[in-house]
Structures are given as structure tokens and as C-alpha cells.
N, C-alpha and C. Protein backbone atom coordinates (compact mmCIF):
# COMPACT_ATOMS: atom_id res chain seq x y z
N UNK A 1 109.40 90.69 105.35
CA UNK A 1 109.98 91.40 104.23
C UNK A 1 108.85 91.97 103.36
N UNK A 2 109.14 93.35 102.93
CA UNK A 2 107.71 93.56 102.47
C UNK A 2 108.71 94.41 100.73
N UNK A 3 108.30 93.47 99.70
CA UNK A 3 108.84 93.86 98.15
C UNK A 3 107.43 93.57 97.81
N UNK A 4 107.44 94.46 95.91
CA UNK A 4 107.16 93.52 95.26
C UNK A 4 107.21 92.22 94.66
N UNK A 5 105.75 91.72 94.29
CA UNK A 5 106.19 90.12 93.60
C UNK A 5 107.43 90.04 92.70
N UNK A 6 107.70 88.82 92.42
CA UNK A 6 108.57 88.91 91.47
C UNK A 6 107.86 87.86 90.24
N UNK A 7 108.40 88.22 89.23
CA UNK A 7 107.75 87.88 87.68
C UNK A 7 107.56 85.97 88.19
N UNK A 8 108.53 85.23 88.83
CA UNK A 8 107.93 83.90 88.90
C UNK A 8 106.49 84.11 89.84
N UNK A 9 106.56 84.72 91.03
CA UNK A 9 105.58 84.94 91.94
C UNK A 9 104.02 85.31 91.15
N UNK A 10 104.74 85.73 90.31
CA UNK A 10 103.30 86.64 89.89
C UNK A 10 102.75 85.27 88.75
N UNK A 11 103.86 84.46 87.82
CA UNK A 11 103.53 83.41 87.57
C UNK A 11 102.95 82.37 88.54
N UNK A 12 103.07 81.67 89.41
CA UNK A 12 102.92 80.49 90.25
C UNK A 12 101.75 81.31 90.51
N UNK A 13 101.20 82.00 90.55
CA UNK A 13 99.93 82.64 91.32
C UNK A 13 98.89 82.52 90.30
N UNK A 14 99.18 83.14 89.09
CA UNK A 14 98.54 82.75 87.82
C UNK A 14 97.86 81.69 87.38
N UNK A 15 99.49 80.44 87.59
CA UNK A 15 99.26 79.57 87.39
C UNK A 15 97.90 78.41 87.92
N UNK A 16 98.24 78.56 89.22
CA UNK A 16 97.27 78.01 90.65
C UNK A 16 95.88 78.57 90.34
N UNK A 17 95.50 79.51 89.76
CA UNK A 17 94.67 80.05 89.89
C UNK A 17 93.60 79.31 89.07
N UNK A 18 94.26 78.18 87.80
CA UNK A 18 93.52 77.23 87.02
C UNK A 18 92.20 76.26 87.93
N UNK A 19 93.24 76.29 89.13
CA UNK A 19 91.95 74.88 89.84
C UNK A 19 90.61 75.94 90.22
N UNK A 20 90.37 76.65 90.05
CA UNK A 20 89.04 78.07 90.43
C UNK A 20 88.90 77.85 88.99
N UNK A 21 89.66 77.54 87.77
CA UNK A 21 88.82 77.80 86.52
C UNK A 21 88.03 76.46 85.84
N UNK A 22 88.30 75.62 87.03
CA UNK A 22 87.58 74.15 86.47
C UNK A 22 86.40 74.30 85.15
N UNK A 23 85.39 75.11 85.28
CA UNK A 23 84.62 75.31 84.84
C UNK A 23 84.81 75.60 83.17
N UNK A 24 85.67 76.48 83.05
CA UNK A 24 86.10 77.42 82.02
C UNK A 24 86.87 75.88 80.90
N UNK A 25 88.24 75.17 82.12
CA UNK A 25 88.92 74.19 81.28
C UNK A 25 88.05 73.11 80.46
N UNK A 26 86.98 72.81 81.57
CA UNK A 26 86.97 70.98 81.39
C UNK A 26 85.52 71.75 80.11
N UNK A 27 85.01 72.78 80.27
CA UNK A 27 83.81 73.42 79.28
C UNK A 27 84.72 73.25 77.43
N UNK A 28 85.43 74.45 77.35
CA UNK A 28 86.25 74.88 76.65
C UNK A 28 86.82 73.37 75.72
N UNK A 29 87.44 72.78 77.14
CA UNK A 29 88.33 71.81 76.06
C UNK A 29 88.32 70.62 75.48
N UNK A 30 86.75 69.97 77.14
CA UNK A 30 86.40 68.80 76.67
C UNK A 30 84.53 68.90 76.41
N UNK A 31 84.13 69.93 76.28
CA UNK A 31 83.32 70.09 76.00
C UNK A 31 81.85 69.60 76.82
N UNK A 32 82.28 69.31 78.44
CA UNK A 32 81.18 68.99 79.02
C UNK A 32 80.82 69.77 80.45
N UNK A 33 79.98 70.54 79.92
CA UNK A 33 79.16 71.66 80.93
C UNK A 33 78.82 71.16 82.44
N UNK A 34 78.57 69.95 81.72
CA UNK A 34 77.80 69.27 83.36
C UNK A 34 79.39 69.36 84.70
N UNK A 35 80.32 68.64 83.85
CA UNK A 35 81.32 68.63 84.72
C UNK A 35 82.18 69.71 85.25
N UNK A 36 81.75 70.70 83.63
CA UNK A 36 82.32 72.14 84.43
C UNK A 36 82.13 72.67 85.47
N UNK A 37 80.47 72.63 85.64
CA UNK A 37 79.63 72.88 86.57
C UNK A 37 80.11 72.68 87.90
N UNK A 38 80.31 71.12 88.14
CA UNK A 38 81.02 70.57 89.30
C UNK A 38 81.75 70.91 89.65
N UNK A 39 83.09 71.37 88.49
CA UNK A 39 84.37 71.68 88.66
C UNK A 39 84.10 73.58 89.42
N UNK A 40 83.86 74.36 88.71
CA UNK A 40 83.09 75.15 89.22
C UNK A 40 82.80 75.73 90.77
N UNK A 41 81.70 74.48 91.30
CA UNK A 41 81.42 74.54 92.53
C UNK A 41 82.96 74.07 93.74
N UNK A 42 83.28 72.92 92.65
CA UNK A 42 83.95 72.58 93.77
C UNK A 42 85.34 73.48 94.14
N UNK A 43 85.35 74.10 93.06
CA UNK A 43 86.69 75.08 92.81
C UNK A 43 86.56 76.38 93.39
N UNK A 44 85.35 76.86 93.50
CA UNK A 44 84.90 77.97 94.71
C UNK A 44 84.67 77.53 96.08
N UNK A 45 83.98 76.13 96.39
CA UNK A 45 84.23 75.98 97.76
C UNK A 45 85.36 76.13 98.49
N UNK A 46 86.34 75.29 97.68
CA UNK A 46 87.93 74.84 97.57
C UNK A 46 88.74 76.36 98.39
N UNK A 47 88.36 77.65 96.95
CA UNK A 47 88.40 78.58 97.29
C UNK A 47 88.20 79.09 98.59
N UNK A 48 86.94 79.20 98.97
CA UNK A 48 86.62 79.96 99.94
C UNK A 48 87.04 79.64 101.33
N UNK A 49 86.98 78.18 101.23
CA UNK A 49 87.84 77.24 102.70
C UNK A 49 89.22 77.87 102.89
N UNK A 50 89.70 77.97 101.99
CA UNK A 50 91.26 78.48 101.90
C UNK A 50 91.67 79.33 102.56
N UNK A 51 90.64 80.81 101.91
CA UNK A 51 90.61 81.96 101.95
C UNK A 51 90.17 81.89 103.17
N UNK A 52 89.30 81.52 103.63
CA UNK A 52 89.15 81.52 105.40
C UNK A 52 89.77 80.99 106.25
N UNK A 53 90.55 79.75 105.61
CA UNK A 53 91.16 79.50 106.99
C UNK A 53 92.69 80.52 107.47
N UNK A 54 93.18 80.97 106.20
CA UNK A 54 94.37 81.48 106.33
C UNK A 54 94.21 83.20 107.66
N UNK A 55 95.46 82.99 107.90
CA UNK A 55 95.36 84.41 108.69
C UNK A 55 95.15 85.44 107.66
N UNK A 56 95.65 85.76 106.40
CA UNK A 56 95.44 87.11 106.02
C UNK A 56 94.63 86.79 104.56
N UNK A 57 94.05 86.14 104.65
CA UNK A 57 93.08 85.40 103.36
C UNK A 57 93.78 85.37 102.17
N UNK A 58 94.80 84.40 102.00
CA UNK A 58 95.39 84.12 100.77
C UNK A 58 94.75 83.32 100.08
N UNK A 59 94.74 83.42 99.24
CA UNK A 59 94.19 82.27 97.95
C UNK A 59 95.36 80.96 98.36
N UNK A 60 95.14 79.98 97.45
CA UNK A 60 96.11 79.03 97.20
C UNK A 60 97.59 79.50 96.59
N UNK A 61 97.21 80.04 95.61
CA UNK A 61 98.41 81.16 94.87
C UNK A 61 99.06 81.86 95.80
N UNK A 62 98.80 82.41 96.44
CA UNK A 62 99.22 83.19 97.25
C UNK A 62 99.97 82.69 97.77
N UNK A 63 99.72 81.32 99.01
CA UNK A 63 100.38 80.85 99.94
C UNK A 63 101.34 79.87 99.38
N UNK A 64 101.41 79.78 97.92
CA UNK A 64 102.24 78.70 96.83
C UNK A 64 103.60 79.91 96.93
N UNK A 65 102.91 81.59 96.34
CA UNK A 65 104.21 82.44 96.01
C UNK A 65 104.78 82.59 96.98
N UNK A 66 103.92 82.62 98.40
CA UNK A 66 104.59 83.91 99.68
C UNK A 66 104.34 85.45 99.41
N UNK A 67 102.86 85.22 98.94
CA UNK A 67 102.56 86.97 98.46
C UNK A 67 101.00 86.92 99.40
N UNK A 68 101.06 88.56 99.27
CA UNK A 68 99.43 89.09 99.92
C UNK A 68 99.52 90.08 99.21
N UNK A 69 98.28 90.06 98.60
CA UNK A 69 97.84 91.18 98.58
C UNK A 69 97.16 92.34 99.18
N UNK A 70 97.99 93.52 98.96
CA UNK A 70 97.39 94.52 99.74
C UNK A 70 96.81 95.46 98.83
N UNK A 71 95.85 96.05 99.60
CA UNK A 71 95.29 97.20 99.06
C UNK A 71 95.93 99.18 99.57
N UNK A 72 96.81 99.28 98.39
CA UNK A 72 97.40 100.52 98.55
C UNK A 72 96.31 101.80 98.65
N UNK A 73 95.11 101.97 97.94
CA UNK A 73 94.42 103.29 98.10
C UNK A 73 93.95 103.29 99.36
N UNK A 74 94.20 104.62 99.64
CA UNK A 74 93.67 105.19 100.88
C UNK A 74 92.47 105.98 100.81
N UNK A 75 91.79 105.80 102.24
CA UNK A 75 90.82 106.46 102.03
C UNK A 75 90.98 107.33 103.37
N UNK A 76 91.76 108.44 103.14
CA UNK A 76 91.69 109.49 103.79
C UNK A 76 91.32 110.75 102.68
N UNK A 77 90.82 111.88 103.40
CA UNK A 77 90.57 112.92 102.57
C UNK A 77 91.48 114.11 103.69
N UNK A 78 91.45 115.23 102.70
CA UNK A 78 92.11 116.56 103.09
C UNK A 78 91.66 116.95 104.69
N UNK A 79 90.66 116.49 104.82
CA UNK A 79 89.56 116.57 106.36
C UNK A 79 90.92 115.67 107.17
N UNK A 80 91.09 114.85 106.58
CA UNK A 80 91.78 113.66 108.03
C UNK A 80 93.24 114.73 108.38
N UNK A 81 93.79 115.65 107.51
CA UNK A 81 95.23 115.67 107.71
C UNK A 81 94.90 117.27 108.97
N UNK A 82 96.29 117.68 109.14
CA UNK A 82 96.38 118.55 110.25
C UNK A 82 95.83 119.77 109.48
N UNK A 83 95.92 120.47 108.02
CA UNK A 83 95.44 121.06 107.65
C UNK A 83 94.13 121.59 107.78
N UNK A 84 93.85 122.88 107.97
CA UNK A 84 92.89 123.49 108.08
C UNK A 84 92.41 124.75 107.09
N UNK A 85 90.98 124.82 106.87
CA UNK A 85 90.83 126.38 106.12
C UNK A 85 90.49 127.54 107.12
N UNK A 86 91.41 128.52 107.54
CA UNK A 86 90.70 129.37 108.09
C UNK A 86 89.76 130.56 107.26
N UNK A 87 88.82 130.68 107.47
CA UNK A 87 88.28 131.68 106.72
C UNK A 87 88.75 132.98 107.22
N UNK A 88 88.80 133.33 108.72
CA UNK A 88 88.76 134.93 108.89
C UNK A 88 90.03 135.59 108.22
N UNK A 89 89.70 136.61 107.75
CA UNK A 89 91.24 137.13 107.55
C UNK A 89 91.83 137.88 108.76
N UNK A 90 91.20 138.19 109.83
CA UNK A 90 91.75 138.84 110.71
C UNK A 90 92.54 137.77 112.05
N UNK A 91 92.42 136.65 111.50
CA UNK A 91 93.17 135.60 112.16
C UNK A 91 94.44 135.71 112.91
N UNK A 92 94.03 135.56 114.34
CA UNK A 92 95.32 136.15 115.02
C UNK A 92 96.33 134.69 115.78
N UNK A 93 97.10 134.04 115.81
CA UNK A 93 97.55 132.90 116.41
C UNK A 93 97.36 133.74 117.95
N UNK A 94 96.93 132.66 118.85
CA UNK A 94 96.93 132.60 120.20
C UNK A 94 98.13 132.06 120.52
N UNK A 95 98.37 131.11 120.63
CA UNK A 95 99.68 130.90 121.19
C UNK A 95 100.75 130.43 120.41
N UNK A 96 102.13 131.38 119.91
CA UNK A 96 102.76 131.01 118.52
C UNK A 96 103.99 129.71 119.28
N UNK A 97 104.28 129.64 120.55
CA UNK A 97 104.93 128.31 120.63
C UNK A 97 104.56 127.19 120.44
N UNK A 98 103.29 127.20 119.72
CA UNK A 98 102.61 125.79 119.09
C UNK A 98 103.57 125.37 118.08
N UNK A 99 104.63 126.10 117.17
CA UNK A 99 105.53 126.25 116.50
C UNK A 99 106.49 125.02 117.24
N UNK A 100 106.51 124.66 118.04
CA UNK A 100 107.86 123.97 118.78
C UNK A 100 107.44 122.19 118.67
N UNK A 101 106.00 122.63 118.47
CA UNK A 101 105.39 120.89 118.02
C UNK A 101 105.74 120.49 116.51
N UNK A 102 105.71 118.99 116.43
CA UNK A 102 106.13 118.61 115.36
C UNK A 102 105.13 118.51 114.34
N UNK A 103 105.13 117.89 113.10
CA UNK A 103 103.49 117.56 112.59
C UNK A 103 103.13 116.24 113.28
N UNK A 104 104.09 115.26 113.59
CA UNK A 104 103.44 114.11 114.19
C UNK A 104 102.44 114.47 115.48
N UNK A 105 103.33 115.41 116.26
CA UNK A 105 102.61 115.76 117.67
C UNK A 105 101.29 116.29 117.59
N UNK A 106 100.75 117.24 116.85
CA UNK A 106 99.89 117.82 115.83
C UNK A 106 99.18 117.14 114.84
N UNK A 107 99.38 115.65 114.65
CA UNK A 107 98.60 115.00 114.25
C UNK A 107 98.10 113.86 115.11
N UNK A 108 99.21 113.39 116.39
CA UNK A 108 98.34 112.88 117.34
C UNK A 108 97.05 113.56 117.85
N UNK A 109 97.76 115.03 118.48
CA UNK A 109 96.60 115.75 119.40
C UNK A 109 95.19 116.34 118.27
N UNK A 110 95.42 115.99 117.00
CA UNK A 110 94.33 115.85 116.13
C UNK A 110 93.48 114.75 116.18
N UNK A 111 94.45 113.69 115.64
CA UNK A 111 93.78 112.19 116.48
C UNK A 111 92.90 112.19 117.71
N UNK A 112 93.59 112.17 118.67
CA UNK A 112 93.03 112.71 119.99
C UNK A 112 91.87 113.04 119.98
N UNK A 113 92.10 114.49 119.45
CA UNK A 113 90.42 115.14 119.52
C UNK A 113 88.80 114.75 118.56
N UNK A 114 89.74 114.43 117.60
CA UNK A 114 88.36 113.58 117.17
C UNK A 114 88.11 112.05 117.92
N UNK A 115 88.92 111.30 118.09
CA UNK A 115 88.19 110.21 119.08
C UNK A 115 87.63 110.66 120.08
N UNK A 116 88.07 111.85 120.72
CA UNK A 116 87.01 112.10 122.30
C UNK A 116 85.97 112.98 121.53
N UNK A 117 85.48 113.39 120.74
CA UNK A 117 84.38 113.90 119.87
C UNK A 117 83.52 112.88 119.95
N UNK A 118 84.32 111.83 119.05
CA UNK A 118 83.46 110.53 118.40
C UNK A 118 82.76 109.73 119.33
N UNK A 119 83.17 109.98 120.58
CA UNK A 119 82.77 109.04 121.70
C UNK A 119 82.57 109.81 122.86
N UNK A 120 82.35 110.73 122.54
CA UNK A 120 82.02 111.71 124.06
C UNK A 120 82.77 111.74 125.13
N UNK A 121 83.94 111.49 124.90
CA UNK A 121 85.01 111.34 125.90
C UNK A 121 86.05 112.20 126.04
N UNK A 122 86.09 113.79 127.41
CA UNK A 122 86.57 114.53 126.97
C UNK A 122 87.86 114.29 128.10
N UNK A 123 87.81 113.37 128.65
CA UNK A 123 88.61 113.02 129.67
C UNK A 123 90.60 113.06 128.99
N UNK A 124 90.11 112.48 127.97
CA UNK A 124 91.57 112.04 127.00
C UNK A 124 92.41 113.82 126.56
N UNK A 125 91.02 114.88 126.15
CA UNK A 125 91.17 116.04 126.21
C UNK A 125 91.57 116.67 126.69
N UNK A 126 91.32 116.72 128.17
CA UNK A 126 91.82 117.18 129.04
C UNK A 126 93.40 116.82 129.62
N UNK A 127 94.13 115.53 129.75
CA UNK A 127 94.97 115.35 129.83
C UNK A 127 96.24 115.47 128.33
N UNK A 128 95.49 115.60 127.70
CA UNK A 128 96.52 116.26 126.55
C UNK A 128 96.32 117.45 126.56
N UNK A 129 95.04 118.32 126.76
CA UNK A 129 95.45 119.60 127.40
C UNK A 129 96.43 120.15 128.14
N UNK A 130 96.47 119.62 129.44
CA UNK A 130 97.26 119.60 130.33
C UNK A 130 99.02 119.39 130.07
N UNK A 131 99.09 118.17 129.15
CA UNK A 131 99.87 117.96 128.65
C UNK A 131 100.84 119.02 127.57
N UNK A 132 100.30 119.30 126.68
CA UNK A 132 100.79 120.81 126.22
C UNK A 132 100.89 121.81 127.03
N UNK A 133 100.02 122.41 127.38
CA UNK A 133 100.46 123.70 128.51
C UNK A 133 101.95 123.41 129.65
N UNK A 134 101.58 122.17 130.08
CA UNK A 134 103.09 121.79 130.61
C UNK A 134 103.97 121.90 129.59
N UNK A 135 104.23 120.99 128.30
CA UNK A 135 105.44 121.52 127.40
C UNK A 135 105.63 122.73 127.19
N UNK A 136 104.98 123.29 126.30
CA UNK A 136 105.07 124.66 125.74
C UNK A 136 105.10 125.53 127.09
N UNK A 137 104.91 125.36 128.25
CA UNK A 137 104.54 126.48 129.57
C UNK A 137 104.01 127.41 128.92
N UNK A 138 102.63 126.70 128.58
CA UNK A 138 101.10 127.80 128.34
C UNK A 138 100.55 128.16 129.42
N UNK A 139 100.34 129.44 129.93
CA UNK A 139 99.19 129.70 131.11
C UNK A 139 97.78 130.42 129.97
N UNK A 140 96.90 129.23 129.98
CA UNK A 140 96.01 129.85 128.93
C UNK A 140 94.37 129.76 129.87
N UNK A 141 93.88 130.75 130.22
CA UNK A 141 92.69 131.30 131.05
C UNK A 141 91.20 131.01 130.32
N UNK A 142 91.43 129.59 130.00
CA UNK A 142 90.18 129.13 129.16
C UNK A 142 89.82 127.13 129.33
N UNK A 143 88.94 126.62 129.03
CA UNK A 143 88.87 125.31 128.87
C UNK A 143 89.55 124.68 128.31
N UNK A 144 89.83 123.63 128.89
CA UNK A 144 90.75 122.49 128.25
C UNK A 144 90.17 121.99 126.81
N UNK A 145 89.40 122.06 126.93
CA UNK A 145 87.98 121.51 125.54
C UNK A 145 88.59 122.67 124.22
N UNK A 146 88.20 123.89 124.74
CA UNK A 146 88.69 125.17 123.75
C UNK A 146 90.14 125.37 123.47
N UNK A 147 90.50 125.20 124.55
CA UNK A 147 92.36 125.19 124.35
C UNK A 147 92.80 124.14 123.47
């Protein structure tokens, strides 16, 4: 199930989060550094064991609410999408039944071509070459690479 937390979730997570502040409590309230110290260490080891053993690195909080956190920003730019700038203005489409592809299809065979770029592998190219000219019934008198 994938929601947001809910206001207890986001409490119990809060809450839990005290045994990592050993340092801060036992300083603050009983006034002894030395033990903060301890508290401290032992409250980041505590931490970090946790955080590693779990499959998707939950804190304690976490695995108390039934929450993960994810990280929503993306890091794609205008480069990753199917979009392009053409500069020429005399820009002529070669083959306009490219029209009959979807954007997904058009963003695979984008996919596509930059992994066989990235890895010198034009083999994958060529059979999605192939692959379009069969759909669309392209007879196009050029490389699979250029096509």
C-alpha cells in the first residue's frame, strides 16, 4: 500500500527517534555530558545496525510506524525526455508514420538508443530497427544505426 503517513505515524516516528537523542536528554536534563556522550555513541551505533540490517534502511521509527521514506525529486532533465530541439528550419520528417507510435514506444526506442551508445552495443539497435520498419512497413535505404 503506498499513502501518506498518517499524523500518529508521523508521531511514533518522532517519538522513537528520542533513543538517537541520548545525548541531547541525559545532557539537558540531568546534566551529565560524560553519559550523554555514551548515550550518544551508543544511540548511533544502535542506529546504524538497524539501518543496515533492514531491507529498505528504516530507522527504528520507521519499522515501529510501517513507513519509508522515499525520496520524490527526480533527477531527470529535459535531455532524458523524448523531446528534442531541432534547429534547422528547413526540417523535413522522413518518415511521418512514426505518428502511429505512442510516447511510451518513443520513449523505449529512446531508452534503447542511449544504452547501446553507453555501451557500444549496436546489436539491441539493430533489432529495434528492424523492429519498426516491420510495424510501420518502412522500406528505408539507409543504416539501422541512422534509421
Amino acid at each position: 500500500m503506498v499513502a501518506e503517513a498518517t499524523l500518529g505515524q508521523y508521531l511514533l516516528r518522532w517519538f522513537l527517534r528520542f533513543y538517537e537523542w541520548g545525548f541531547i536528554i541525559l545532557t539537558l536534563f540531568f546534566g551529565d555530558i560524560g553519559k550523554g556522550m555514551v548515550a550518544l555513541v551508543l544511540g548511533g551505533i544502535a542506529s546504524v545496525i538497524i539501518i543496515a540490517a533492514t531491507n529498505k534502511s528504516q530507522r527504528l521509527g520507521d519499522l515501529a510506524a510501517g513507513t519509508v521514506v522515499v525520496n520524490t525529486k527526480s533527477k531527470l532533465t529535459i535531455n532524458d525526455t523524448v523531446f528534442m530541439n531541432v534547429n534547422a528550419t528547413n526540417y523535413m520528417v522522413k518518415f511521418p508514420t512514426v505518428m502511429r507510435l505512442s510516447d511510451r514506444d518513443i520513449n523505449t526506442i529512446k531508452n534503447v538508443l542511449t544504452q547501446s551508445k553507453k555501451r557500444d552495443n549496436y546489436i539491441m539497435c539493430s533489432k529495434v530497427a528492424l523492429k519498426i520498419k516491420e510495424v510501420l512497413k518502412i522500406e528505408a535505404g539507409m543504416d539501422d544505426i541512422d534509421f
